[in-house]
C-alpha atoms as a PDB file:
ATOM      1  CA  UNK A   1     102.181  68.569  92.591  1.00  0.00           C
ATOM      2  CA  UNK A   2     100.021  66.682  90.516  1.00  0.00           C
ATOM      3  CA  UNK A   3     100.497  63.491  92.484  1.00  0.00           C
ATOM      4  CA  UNK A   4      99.906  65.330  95.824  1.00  0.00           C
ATOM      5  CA  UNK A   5      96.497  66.110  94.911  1.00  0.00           C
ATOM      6  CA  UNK A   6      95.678  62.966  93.232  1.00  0.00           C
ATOM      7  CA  UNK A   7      96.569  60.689  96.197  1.00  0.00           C
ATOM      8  CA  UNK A   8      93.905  62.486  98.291  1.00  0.00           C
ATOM      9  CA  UNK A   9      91.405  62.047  95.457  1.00  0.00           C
ATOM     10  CA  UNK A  10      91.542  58.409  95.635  1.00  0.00           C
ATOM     11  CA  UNK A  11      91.526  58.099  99.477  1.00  0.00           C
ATOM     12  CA  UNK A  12      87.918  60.159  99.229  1.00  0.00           C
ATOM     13  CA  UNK A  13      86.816  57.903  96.504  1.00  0.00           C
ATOM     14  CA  UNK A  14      87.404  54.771  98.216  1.00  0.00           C
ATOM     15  CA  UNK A  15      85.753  56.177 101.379  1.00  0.00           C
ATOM     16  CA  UNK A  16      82.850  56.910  99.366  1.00  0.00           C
ATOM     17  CA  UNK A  17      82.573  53.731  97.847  1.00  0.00           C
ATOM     18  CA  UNK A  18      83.162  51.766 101.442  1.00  0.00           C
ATOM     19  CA  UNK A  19      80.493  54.066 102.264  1.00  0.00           C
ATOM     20  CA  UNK A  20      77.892  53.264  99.565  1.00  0.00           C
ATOM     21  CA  UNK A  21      78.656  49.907  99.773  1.00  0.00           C
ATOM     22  CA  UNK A  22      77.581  49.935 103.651  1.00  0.00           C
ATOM     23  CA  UNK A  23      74.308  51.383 103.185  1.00  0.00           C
ATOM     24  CA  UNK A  24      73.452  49.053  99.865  1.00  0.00           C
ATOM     25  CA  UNK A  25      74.109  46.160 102.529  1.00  0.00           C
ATOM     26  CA  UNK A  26      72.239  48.013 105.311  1.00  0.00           C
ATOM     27  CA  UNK A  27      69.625  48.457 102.692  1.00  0.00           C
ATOM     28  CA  UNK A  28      69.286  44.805 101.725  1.00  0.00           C
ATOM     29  CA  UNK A  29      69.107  43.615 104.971  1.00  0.00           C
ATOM     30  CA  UNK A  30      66.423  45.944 105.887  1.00  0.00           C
ATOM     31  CA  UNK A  31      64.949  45.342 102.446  1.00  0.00           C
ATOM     32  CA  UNK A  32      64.750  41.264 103.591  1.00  0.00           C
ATOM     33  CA  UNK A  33      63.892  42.025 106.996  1.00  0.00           C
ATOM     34  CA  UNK A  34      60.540  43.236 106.122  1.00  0.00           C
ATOM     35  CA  UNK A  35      60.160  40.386 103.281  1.00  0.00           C
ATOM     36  CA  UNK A  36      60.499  38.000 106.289  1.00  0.00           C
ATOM     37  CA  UNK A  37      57.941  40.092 108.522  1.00  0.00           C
ATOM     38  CA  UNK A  38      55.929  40.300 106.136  1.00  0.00           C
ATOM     39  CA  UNK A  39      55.576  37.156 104.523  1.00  0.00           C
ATOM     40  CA  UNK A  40      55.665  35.544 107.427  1.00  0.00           C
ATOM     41  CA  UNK A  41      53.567  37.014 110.163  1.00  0.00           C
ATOM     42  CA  UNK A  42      51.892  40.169 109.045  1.00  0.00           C
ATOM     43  CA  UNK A  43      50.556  38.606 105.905  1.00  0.00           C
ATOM     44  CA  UNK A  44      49.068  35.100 107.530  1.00  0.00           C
ATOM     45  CA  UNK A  45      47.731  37.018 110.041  1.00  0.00           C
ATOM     46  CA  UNK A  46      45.966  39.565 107.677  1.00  0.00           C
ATOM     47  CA  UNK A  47      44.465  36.536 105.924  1.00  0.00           C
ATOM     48  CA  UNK A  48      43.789  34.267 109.408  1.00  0.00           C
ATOM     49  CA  UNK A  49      41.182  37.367 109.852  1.00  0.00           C
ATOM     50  CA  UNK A  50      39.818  37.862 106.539  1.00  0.00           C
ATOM     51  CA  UNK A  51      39.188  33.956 106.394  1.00  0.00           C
ATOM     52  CA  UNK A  52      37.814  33.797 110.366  1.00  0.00           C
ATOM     53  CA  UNK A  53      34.353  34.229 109.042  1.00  0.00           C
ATOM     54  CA  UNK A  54      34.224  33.121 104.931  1.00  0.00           C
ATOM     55  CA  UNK A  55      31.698  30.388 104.446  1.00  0.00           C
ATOM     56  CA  UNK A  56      33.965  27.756 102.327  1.00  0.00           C
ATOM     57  CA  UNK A  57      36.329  27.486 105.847  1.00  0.00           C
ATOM     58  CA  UNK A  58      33.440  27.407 108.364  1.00  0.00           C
ATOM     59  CA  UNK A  59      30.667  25.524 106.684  1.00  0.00           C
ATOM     60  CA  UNK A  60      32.275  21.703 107.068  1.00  0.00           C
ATOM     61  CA  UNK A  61      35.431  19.560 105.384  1.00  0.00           C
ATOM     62  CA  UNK A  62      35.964  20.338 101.462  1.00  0.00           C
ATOM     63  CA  UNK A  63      38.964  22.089 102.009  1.00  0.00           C
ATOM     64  CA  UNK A  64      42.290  21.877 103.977  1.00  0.00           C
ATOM     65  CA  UNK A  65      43.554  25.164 105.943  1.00  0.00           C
ATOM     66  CA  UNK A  66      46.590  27.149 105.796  1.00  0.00           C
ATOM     67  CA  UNK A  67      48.408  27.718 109.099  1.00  0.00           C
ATOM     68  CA  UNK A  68      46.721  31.470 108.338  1.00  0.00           C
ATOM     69  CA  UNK A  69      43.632  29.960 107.913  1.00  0.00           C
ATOM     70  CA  UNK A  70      43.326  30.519 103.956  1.00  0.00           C
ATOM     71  CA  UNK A  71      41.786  27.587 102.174  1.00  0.00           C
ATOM     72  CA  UNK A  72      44.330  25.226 101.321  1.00  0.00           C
ATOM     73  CA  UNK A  73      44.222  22.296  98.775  1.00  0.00           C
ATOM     74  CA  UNK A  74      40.908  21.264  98.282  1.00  0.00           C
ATOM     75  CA  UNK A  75      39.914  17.317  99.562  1.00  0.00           C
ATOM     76  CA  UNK A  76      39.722  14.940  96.648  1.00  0.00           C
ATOM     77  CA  UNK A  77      39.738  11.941  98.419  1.00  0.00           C
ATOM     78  CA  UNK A  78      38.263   9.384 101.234  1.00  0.00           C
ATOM     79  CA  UNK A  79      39.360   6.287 101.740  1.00  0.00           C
ATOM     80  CA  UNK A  80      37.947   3.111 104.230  1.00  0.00           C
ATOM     81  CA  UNK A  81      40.360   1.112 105.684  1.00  0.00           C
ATOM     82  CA  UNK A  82      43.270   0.573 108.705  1.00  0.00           C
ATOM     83  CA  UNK A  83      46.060   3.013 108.777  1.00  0.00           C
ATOM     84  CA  UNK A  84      48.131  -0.339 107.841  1.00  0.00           C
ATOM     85  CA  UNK A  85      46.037  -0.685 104.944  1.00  0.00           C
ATOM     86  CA  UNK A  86      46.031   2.883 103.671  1.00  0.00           C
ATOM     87  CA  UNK A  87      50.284   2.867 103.970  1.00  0.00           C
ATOM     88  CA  UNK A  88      50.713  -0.700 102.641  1.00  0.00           C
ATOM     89  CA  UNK A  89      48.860   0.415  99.532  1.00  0.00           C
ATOM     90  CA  UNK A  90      50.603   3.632  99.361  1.00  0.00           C
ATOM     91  CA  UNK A  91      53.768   1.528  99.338  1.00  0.00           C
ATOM     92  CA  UNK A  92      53.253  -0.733  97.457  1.00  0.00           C
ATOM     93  CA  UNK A  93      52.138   1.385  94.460  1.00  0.00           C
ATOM     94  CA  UNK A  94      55.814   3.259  94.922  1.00  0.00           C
ATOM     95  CA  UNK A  95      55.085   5.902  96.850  1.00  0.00           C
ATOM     96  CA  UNK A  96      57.248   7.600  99.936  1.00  0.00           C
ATOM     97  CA  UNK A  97      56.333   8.903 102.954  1.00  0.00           C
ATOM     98  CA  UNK A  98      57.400  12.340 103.219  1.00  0.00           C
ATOM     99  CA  UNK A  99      60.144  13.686 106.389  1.00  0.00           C
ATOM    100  CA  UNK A 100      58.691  15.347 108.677  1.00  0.00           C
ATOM    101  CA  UNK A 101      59.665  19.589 108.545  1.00  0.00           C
ATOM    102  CA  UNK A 102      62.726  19.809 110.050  1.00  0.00           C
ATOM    103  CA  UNK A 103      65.883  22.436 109.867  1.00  0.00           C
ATOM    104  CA  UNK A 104      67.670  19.391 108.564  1.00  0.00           C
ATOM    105  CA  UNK A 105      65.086  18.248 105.913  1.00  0.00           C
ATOM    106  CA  UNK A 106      63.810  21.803 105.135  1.00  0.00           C
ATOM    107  CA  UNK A 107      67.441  23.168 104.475  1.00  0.00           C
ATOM    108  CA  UNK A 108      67.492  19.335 102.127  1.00  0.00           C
ATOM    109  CA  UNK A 109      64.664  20.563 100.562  1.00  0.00           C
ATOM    110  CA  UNK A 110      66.439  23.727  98.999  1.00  0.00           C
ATOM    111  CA  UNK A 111      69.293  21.980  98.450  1.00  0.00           C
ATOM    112  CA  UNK A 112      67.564  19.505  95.997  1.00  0.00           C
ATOM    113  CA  UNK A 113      65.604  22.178  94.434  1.00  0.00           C
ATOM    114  CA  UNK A 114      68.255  24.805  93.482  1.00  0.00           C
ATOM    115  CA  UNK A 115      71.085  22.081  92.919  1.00  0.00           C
ATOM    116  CA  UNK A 116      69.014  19.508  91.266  1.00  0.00           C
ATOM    117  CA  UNK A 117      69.543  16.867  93.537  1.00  0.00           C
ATOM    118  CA  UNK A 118      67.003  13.707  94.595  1.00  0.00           C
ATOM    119  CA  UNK A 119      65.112  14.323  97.308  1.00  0.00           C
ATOM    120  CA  UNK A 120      62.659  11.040  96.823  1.00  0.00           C
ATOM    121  CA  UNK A 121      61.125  11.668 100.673  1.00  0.00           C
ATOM    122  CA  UNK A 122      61.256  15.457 100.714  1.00  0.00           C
ATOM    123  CA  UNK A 123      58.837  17.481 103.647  1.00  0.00           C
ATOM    124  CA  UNK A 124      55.713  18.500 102.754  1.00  0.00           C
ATOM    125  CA  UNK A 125      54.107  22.262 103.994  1.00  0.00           C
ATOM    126  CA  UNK A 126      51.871  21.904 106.894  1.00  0.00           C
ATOM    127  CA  UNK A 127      47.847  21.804 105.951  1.00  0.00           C
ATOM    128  CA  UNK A 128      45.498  21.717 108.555  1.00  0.00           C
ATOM    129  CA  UNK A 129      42.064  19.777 108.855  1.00  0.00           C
ATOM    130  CA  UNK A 130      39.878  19.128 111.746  1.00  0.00           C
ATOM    131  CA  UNK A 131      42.042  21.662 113.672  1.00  0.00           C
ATOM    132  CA  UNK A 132      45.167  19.335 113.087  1.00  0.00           C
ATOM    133  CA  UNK A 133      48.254  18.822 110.540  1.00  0.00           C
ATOM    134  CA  UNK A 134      48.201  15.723 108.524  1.00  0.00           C
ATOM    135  CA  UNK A 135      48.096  12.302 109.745  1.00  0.00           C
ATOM    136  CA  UNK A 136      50.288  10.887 106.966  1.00  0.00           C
ATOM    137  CA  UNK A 137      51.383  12.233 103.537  1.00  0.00           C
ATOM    138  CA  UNK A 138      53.042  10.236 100.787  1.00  0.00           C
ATOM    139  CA  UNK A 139      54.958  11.495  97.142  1.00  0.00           C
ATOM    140  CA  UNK A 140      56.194  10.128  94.303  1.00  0.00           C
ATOM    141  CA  UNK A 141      59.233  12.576  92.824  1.00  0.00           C
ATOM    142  CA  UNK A 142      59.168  13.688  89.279  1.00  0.00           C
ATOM    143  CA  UNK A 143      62.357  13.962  87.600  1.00  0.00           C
ATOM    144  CA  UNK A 144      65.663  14.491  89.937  1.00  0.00           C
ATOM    145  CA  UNK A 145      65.154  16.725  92.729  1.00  0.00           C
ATOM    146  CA  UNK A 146      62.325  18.176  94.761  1.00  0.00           C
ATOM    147  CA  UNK A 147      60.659  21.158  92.310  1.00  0.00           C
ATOM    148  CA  UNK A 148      57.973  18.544  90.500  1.00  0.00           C
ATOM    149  CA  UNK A 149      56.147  15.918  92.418  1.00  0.00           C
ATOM    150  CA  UNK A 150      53.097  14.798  93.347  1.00  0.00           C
ATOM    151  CA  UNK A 151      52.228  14.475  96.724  1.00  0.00           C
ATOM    152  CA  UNK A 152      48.797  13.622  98.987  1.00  0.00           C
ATOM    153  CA  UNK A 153      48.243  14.311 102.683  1.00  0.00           C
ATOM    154  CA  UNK A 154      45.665  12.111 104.851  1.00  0.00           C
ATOM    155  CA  UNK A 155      43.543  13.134 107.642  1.00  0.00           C
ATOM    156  CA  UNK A 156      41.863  10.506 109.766  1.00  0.00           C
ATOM    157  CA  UNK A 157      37.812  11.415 110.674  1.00  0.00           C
ATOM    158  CA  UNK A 158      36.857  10.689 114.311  1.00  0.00           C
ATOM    159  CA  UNK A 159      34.115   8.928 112.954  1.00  0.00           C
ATOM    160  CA  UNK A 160      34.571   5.628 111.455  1.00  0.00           C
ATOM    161  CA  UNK A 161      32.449   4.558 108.119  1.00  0.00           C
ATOM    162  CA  UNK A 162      29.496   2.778 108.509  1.00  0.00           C
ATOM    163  CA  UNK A 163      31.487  -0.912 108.098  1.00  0.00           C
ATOM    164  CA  UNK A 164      33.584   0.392 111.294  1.00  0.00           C
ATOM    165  CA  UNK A 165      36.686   0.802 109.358  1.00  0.00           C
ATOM    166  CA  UNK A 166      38.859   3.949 109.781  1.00  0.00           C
ATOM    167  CA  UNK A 167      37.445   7.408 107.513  1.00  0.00           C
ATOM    168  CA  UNK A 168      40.663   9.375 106.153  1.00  0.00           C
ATOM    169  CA  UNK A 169      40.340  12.301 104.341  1.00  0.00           C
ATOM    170  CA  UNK A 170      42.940  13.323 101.582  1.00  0.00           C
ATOM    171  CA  UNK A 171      43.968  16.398  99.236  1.00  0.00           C
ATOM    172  CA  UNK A 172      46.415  15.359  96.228  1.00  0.00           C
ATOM    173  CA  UNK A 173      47.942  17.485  94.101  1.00  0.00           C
ATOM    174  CA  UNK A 174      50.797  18.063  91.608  1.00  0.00           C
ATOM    175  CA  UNK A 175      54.035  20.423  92.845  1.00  0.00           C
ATOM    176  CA  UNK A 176      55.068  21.643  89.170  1.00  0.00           C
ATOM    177  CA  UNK A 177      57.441  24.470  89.873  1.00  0.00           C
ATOM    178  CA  UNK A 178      58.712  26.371  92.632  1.00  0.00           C
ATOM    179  CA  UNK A 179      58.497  30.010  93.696  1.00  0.00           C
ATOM    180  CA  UNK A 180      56.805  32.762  95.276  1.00  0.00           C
ATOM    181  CA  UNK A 181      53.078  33.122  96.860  1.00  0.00           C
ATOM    182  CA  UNK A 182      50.730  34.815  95.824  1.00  0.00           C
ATOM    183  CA  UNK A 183      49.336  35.692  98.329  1.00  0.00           C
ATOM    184  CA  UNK A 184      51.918  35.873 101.387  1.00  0.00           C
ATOM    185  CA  UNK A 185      55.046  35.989  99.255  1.00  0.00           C
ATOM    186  CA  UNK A 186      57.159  33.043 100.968  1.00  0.00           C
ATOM    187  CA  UNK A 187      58.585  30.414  99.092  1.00  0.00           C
ATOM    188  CA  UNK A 188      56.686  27.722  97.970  1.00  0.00           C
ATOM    189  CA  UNK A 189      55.567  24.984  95.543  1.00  0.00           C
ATOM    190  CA  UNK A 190      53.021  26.037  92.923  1.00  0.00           C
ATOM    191  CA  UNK A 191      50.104  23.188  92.034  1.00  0.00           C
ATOM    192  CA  UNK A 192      49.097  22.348  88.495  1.00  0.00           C
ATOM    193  CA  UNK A 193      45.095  23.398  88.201  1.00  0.00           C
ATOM    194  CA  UNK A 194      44.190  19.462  87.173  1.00  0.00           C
ATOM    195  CA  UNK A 195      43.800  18.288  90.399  1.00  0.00           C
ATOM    196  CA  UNK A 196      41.181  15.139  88.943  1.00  0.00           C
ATOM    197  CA  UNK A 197      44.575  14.113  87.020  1.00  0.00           C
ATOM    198  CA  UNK A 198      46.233  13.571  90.509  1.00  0.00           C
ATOM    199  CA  UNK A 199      43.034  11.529  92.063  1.00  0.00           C
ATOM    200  CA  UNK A 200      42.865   9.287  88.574  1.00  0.00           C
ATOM    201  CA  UNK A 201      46.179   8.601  89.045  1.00  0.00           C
ATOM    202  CA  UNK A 202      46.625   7.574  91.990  1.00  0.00           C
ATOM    203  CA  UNK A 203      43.777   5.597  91.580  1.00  0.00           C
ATOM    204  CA  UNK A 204      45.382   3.756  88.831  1.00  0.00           C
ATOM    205  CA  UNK A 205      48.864   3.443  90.701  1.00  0.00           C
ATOM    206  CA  UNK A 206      46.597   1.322  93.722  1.00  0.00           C
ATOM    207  CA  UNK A 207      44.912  -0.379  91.300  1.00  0.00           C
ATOM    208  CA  UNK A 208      47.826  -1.664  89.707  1.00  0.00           C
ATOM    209  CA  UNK A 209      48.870  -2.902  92.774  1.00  0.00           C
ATOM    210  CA  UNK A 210      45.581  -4.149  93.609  1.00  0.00           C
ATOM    211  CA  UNK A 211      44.863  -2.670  96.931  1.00  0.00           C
ATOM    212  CA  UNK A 212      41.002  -1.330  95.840  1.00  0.00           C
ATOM    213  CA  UNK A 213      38.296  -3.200  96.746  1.00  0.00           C
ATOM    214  CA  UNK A 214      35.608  -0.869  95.580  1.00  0.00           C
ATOM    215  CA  UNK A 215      34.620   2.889  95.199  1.00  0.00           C
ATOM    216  CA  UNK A 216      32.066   4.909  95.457  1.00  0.00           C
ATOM    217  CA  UNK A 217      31.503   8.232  93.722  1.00  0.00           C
ATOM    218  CA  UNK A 218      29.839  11.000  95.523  1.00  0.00           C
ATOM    219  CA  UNK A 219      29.021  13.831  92.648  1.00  0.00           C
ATOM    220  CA  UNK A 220      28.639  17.930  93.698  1.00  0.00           C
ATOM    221  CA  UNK A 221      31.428  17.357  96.402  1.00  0.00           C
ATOM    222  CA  UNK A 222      33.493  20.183  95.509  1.00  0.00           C
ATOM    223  CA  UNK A 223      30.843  22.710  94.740  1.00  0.00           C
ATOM    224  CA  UNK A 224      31.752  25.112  92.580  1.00  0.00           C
ATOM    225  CA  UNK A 225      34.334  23.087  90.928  1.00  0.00           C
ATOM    226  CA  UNK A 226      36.968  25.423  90.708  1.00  0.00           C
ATOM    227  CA  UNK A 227      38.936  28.030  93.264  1.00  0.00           C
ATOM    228  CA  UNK A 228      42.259  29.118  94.348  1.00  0.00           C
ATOM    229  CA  UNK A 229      44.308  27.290  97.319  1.00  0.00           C
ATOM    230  CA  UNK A 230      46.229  29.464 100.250  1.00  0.00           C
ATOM    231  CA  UNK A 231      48.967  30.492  97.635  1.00  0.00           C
ATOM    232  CA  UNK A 232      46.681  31.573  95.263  1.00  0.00           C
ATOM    233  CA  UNK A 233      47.192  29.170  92.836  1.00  0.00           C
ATOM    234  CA  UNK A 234      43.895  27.772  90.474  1.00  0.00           C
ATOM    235  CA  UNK A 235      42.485  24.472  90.582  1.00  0.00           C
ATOM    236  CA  UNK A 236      39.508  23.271  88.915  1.00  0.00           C
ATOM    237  CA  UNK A 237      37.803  19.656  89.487  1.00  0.00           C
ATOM    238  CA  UNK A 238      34.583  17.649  88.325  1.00  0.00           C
ATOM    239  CA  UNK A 239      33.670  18.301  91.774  1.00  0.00           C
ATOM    240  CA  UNK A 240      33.308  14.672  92.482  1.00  0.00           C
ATOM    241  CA  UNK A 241      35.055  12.602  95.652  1.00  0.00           C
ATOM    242  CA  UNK A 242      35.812   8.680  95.521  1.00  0.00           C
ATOM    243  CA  UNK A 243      35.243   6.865  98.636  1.00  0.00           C
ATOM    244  CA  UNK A 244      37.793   4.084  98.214  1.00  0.00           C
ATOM    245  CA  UNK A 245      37.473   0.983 100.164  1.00  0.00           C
ATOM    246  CA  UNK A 246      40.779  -0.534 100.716  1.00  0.00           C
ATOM    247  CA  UNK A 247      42.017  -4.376 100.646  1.00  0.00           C
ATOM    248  CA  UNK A 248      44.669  -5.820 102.229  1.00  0.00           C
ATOM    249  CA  UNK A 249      47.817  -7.072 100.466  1.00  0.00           C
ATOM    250  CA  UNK A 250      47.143 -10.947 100.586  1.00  0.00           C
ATOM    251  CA  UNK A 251      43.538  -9.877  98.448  1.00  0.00           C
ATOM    252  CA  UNK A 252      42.790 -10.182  94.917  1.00  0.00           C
ATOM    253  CA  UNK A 253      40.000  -7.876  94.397  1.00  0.00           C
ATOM    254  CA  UNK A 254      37.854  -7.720  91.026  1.00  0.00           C
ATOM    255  CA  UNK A 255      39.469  -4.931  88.402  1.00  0.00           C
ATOM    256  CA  UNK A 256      37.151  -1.407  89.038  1.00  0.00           C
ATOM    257  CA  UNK A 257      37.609   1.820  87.124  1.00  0.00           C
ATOM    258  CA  UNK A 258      38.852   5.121  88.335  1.00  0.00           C
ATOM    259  CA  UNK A 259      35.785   6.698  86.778  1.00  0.00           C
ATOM    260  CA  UNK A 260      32.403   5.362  86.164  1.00  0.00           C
END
């Protein structure tokens, strides 16, 4: 008797449990659904209209764009000098050129980071400038996969420089951890604040190599100094901008210093 009334029991529990277990999946994927809408499209496209008419995206280059038209990194660097000379120097100093974003490289990408795995040539997210993603964009990989690096994306200007040399553009920056947005929620790379570190350093790392000819400073560039980029992450800066003039490789130029 017992046993005849127990056997039911069980059968009812285990329905109950396939049951709850259905809707705690259904619930997840719902639950991630509207973490991918959201982060996604509604989000950017919230902040593509909240930016459409802000002053620091319409009044002239200081700062890269988000594909949602946020502010993105701010620009930190110029450079004078032939595409040939700008990635010669870039290699030479032992830096990589990033893969382009790709299923392939962007599923690499998360491979390295949550396995710990090298990734020396890893994607970088798109930035915009001049109504156009990144010419070129070079890293150089801290530690042994993909969460710490630092990283700089060019932009050439349609204008050339007064010696009639190509005019590029660049934003560099330090990856130091990966995570969330704050702003749209998607997964991303957070920068370190010190952006001048990155510009002084790669400074140094051409110098070494001896691919700088000269610079110029140009003071109040970045005006005020300090902000948040399309993630919401801080940066601060001295607000100035070096206009590097490169050299090519068969040059020995005289020994300048990354800050006056």
């Amino acid at each position: 008797m017992f046993l005849g009334t127990w056997l039911p029991t069980v059968g009812s529990l285990t329905r109950i449990l396939e049951g709850l277990a259905f809707k705690l999946v259904l619930g997840f994927l719902g639950l991630l659904a509207i973490w991918l809408l959201a982060a996604y499209l509604l989000v950017p496209e919230w902040w593509k209209f909240h930016w459409s008419g802000h002053p620091v995206v319409t009044n002239g280059p200081r700062f890269t764009r988000t594909g949602s038209g946020n502010p993105g990194d701010p620009l930190n660097l110029a450079f004078i000098g032939s595409e040939t000379d700008l990635v010669g120097a870039l290699l030479a100093a032992g830096w990589s050129p990033a893969d382009p974003i790709t299923l392939r490289s962007s599923l690499r990408i998360a491979e390295s980071t949550i396995f710990h795995r090298p990734y020396e040539d890893a994607p970088v997210s798109n930035l915009f400038l001049f109504n156009r993603r990144k010419d070129l964009a070079f890293e150089r990989p801290v530690g042994n996969d993909a969460r710490q690096r630092h990283h700089v994306r060019f932009w050439q200007v349609a204008t050339p420089s007064a010696s009639g040399k190509p005019y590029w553009l660049g934003a560099i920056t330090f990856d130091r951890s990966v995570g969330f947005s704050h702003t749209t929620g998607r997964i991303t790379h957070h920068i370190a604040p010190d952006i001048d570190a990155e510009r002084d350093g790669l400074i140094v790392d051409l110098q070494r190599v001896n691919r700088i000819s000269g610079i110029d400073w140009q003071d109040g560039f970045q005006d005020p100094p300090e902000g948040r980029n399309g993630d919401g992450d801080p940066w601060k800066t001295d607000g100035r901008l070096p206009v590097i003039t490169l050299t090519g490789a068969q040059q020995t130029p005289a020994a300048t210093s990354p800050t006056p």
